[in-house]
Protein backbone atom coordinates (compact mmCIF):
# COMPACT_ATOMS: atom_id res chain seq x y z
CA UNK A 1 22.60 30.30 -3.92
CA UNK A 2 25.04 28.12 -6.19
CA UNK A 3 25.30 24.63 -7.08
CA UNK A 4 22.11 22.37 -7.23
CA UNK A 5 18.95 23.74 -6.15
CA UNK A 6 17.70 21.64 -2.68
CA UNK A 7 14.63 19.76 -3.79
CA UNK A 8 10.93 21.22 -2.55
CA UNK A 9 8.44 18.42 -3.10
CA UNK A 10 4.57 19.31 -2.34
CA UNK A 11 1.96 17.13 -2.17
CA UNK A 12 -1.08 16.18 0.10
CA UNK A 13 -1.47 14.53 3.18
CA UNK A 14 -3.35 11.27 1.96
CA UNK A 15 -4.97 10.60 -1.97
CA UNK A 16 -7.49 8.44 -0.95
CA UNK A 17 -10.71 10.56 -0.25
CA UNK A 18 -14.14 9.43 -1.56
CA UNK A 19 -15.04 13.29 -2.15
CA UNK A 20 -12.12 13.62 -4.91
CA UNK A 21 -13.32 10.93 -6.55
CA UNK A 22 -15.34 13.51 -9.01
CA UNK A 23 -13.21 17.17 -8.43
CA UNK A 24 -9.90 15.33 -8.57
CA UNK A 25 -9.98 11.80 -10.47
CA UNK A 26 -13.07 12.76 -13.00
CA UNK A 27 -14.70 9.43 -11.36
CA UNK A 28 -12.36 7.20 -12.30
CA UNK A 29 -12.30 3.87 -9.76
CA UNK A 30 -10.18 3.55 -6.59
CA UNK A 31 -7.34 1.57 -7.97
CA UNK A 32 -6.61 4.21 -9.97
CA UNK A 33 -6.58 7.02 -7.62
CA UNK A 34 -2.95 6.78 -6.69
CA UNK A 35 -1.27 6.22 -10.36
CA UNK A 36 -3.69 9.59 -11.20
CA UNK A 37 -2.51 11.40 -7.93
CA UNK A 38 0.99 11.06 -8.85
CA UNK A 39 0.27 12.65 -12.14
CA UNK A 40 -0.02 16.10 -10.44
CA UNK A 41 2.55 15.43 -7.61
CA UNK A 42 5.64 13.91 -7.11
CA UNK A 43 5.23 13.31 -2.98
CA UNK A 44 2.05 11.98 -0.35
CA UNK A 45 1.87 11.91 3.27
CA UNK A 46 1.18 8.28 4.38
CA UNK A 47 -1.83 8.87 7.14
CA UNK A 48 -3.12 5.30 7.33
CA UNK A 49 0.10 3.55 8.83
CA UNK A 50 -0.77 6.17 12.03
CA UNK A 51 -3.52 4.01 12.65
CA UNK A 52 -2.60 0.47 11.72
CA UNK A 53 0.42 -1.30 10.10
CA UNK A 54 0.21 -1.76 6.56
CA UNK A 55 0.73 -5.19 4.71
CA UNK A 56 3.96 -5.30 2.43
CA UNK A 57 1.47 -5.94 -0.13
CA UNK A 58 -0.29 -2.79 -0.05
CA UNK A 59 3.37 -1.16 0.09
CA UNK A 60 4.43 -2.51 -2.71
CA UNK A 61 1.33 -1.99 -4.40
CA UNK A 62 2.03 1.86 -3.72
CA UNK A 63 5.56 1.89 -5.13
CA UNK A 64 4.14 0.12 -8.45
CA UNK A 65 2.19 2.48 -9.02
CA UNK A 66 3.87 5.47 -8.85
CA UNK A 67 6.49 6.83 -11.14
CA UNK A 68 10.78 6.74 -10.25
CA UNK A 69 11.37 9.25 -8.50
CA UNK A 70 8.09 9.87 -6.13
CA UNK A 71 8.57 10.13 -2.64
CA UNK A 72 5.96 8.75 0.41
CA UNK A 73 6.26 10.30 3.90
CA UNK A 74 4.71 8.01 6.05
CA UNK A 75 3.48 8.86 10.00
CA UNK A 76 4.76 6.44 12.75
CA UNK A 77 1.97 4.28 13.98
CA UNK A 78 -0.29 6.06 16.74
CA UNK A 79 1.00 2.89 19.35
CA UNK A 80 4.29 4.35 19.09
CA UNK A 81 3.64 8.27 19.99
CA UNK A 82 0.20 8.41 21.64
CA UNK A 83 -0.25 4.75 23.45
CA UNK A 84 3.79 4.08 24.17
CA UNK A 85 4.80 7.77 24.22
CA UNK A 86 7.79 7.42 22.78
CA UNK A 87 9.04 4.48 24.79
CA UNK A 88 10.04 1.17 23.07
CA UNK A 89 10.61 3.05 19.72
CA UNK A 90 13.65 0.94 18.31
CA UNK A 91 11.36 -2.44 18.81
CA UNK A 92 8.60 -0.60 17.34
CA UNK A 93 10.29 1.51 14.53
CA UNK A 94 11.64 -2.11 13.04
CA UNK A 95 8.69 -3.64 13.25
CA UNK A 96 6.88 -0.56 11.26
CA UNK A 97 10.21 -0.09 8.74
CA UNK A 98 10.36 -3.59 8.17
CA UNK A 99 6.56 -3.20 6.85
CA UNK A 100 7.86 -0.31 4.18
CA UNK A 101 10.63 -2.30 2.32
CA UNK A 102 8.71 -2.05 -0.69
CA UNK A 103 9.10 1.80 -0.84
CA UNK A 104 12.81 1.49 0.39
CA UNK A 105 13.80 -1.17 -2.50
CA UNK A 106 12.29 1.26 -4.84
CA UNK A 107 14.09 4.51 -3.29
CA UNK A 108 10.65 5.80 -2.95
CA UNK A 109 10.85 6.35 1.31
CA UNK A 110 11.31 9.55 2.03
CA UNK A 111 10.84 10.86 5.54
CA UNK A 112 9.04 9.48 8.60
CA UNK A 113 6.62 11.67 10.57
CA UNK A 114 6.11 11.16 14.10
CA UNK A 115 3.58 12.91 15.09
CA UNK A 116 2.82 13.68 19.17
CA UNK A 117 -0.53 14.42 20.52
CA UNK A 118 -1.86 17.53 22.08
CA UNK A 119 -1.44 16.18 25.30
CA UNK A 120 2.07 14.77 25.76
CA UNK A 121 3.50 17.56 27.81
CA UNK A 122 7.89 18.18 27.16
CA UNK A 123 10.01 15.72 28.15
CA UNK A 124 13.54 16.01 27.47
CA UNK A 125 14.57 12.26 28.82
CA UNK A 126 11.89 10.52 26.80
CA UNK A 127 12.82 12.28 23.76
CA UNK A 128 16.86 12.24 23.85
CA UNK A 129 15.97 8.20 24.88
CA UNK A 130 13.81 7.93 21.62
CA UNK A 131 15.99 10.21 18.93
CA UNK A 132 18.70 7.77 20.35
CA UNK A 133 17.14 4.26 19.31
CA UNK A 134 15.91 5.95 15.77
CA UNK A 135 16.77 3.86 13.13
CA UNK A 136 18.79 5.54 9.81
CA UNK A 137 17.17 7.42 7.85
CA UNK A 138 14.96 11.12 7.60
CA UNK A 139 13.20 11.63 10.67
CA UNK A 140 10.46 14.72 11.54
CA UNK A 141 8.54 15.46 14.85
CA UNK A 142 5.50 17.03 15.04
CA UNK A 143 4.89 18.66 18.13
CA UNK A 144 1.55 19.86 19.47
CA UNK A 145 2.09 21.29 23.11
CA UNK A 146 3.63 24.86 23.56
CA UNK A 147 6.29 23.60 26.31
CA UNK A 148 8.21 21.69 23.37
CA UNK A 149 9.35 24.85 21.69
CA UNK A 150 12.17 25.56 22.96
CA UNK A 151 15.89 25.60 22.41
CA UNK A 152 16.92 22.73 24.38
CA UNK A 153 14.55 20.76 22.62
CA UNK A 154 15.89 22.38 19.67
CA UNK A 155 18.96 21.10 20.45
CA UNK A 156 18.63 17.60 20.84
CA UNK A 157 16.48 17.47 17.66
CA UNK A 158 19.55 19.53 15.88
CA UNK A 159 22.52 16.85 17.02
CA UNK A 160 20.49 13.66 16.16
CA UNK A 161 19.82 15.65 12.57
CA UNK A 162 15.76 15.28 13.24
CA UNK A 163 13.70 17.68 11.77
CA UNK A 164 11.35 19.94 13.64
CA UNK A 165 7.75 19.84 12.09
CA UNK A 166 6.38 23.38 10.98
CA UNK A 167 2.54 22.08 11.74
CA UNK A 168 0.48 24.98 10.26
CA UNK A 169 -2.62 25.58 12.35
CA UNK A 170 -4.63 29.19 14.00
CA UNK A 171 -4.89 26.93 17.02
CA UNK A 172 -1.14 26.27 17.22
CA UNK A 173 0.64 30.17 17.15
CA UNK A 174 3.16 29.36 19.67
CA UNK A 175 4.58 27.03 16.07
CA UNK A 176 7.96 28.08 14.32
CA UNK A 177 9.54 28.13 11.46
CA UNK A 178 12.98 26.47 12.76
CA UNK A 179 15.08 24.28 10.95
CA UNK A 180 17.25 22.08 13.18
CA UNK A 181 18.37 19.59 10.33
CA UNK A 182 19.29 20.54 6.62
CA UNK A 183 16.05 19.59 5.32
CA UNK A 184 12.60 21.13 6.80
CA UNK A 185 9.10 18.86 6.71
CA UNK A 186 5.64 21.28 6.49
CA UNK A 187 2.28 19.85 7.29
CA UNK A 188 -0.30 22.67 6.33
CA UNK A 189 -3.94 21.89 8.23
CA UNK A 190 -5.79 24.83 7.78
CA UNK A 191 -6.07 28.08 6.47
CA UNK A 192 -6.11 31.57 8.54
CA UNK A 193 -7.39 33.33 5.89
CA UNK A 194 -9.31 31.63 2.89
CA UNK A 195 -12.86 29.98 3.37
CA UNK A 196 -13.15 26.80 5.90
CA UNK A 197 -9.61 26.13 6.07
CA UNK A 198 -8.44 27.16 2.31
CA UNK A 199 -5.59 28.81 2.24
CA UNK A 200 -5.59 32.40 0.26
CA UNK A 201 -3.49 33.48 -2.00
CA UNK A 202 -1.67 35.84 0.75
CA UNK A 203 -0.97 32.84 2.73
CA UNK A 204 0.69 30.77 -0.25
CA UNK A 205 2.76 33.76 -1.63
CA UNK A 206 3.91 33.95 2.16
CA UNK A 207 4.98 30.15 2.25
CA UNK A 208 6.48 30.57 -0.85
CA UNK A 209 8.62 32.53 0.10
CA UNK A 210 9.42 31.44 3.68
CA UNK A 211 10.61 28.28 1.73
CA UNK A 212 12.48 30.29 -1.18
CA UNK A 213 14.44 31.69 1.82
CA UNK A 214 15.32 28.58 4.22
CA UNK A 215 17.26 27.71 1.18
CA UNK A 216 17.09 24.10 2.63
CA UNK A 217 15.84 20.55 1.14
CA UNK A 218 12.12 20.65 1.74
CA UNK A 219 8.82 18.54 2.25
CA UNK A 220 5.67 20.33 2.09
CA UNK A 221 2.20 18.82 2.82
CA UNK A 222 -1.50 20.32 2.63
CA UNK A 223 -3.92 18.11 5.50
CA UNK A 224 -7.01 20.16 4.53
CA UNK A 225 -8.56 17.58 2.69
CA UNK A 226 -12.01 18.77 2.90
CA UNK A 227 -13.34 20.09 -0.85
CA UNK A 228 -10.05 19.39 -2.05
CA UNK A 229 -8.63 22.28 -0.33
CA UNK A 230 -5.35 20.40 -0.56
CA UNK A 231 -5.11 19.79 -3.82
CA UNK A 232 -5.32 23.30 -5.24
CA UNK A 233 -3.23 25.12 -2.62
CA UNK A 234 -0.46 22.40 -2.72
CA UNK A 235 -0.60 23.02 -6.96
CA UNK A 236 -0.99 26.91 -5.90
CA UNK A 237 2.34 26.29 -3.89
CA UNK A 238 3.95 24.44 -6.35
CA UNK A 239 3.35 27.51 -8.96
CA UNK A 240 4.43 30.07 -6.43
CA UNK A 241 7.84 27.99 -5.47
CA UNK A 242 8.18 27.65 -9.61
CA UNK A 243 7.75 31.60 -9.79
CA UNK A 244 10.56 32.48 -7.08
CA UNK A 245 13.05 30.58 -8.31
CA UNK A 246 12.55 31.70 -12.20
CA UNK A 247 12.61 35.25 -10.99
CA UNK A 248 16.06 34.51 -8.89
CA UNK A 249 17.00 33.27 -11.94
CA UNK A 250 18.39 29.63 -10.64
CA UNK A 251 16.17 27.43 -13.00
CA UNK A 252 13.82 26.76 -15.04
CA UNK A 253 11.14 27.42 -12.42
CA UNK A 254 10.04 23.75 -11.63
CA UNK A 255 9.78 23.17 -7.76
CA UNK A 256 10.23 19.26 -8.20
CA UNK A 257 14.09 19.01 -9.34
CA UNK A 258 16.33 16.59 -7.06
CA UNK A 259 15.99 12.76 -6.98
CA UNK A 260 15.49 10.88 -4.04
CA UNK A 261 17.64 9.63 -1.72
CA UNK A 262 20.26 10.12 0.91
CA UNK A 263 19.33 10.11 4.51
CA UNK A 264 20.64 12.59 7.66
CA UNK A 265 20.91 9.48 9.60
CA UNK A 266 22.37 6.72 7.32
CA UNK A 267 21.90 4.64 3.84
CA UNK A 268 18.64 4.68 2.32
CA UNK A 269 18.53 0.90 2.23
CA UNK A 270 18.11 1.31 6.24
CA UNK A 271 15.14 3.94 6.00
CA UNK A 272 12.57 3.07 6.75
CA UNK A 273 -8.75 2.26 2.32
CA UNK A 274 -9.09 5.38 3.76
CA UNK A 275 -6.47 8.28 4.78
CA UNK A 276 -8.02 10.00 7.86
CA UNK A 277 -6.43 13.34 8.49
CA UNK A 278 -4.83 14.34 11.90
């Protein structure tokens, strides 16, 4: 590989869960939790605006307190892919963007998840209709029925420059590893071989190097929230990334190197409590 190495940012999907308050903050209060999250990572999954729209207030409140350079994903509301299915999404992805100017003043948007339920069967019209009204900016789908996987779906994800989610899950095998964009987005929810949902050691060398070899921009996110699973397998990651590109030789082994910004559909001035986990 030559020139700049494509950025891998790891993180968590959510910060704010009362059973880190000990393991990961040492106790300190709530306010704090974000400013001391972003100590150890330089990305988070946004899980809250999936089930109601955030005030600007609380945006901006996340992009003060986080460092230049730190990234937020942040999931479409649940009206949008599970109630609406997909229909009415450029009325409904302004509304929600207009919500995360905070994070796009600050450069601090990164890519927005849209996340399908289990039940919403393929449907090619529905989705070319929706990647068509999809405002500018990084955009990932999560798919979580089998009949979506495959290449004409591909496709359409591939010439709108959408990213197909890799959604890590024992309950999901018929899930990929196929880039259809130049950047990939990884949700990891639980574990196939570690304790309750942990991932081993096996597992993380194995997505170390799956990611060392898509050679692509990359997004990486651990759901398993539960005992702070999360938090040591996405730092695990992070060390494991770091160790494959020191031994290549392209670096000085840190798995956090590009800045943000840029978009594969436009500007980044036009990207747009309690995280649950789904």
């Amino acid at each position: 590989m030559s020139g700049r190495e494509p950025a891998i940012r790891i993180g968590c999907s959510g910060w704010n869960y009362a059973s880190w308050r000990e393991p990961v903050y040492g106790g300190a209060p709530q306010r704090r939790w974000l400013s001391l999250y972003a100590e150890r990572f330089d990305t988070v999954e946004v899980n809250s605006t999936f089930y109601r729209l955030p005030t600007t207030k609380a945006v901006q409140g996340w992009a003060d307190a986080t460092p230049a350079g730190f990234t937020f994903a942040v999931k479409a509301s649940r009206y949008l892919t599970h109630v609406r299915r997909l229909r009415g999404v450029e009325e409904g992805a302004s509304r929600f963007l207009a919500r995360l100017e905070p994070l796009v003043r600050a450069r601090k948007l990164g890519p927005i998840l849209w996340q399908l339920p289990a039940t919403f069967h393929r449907n090619d019209d529905r989705l070319a209709g929706a990647l068509a009204e999809l405002p500018a900016g990084r955009h990932a789908l999560e798919f979580r029925h089998e009949t979506w996987f495959v290449p004409e779906v591909y496709e359409l994800l591939e010439r709108h420059g959408v990213a197909l989610v890799v959604g890590d899950h024992p309950e999901r095998p018929f899930q990929p590893f196929r880039l259809t964009a130049d950047w990939t987005f990884l949700r990891f929810h639980y574990g196939r071989r570690g304790r309750d949902g942990n991932y081993a050691p096996s597992e993380i060398r194995s997505w170390g190097e799956r990611i060392r070899a898509a050679g692509v921009e990359t997004w990486a996110y651990f759901n398993n929230d539960w005992q702070a699973f999360a938090v040591a397998n996405a730092e695990a990651l992070e060390r494991e990334v770091a160790r494959e590109r020191k031994r290549d030789g392209e670096g000085e082994g840190e798995a956090r190197l590009a800045p943000t910004g840029g978009g594969a559909r436009g500007s980044p001035a036009r990207r747009a409590g309690r995280q649950r986990r789904s």
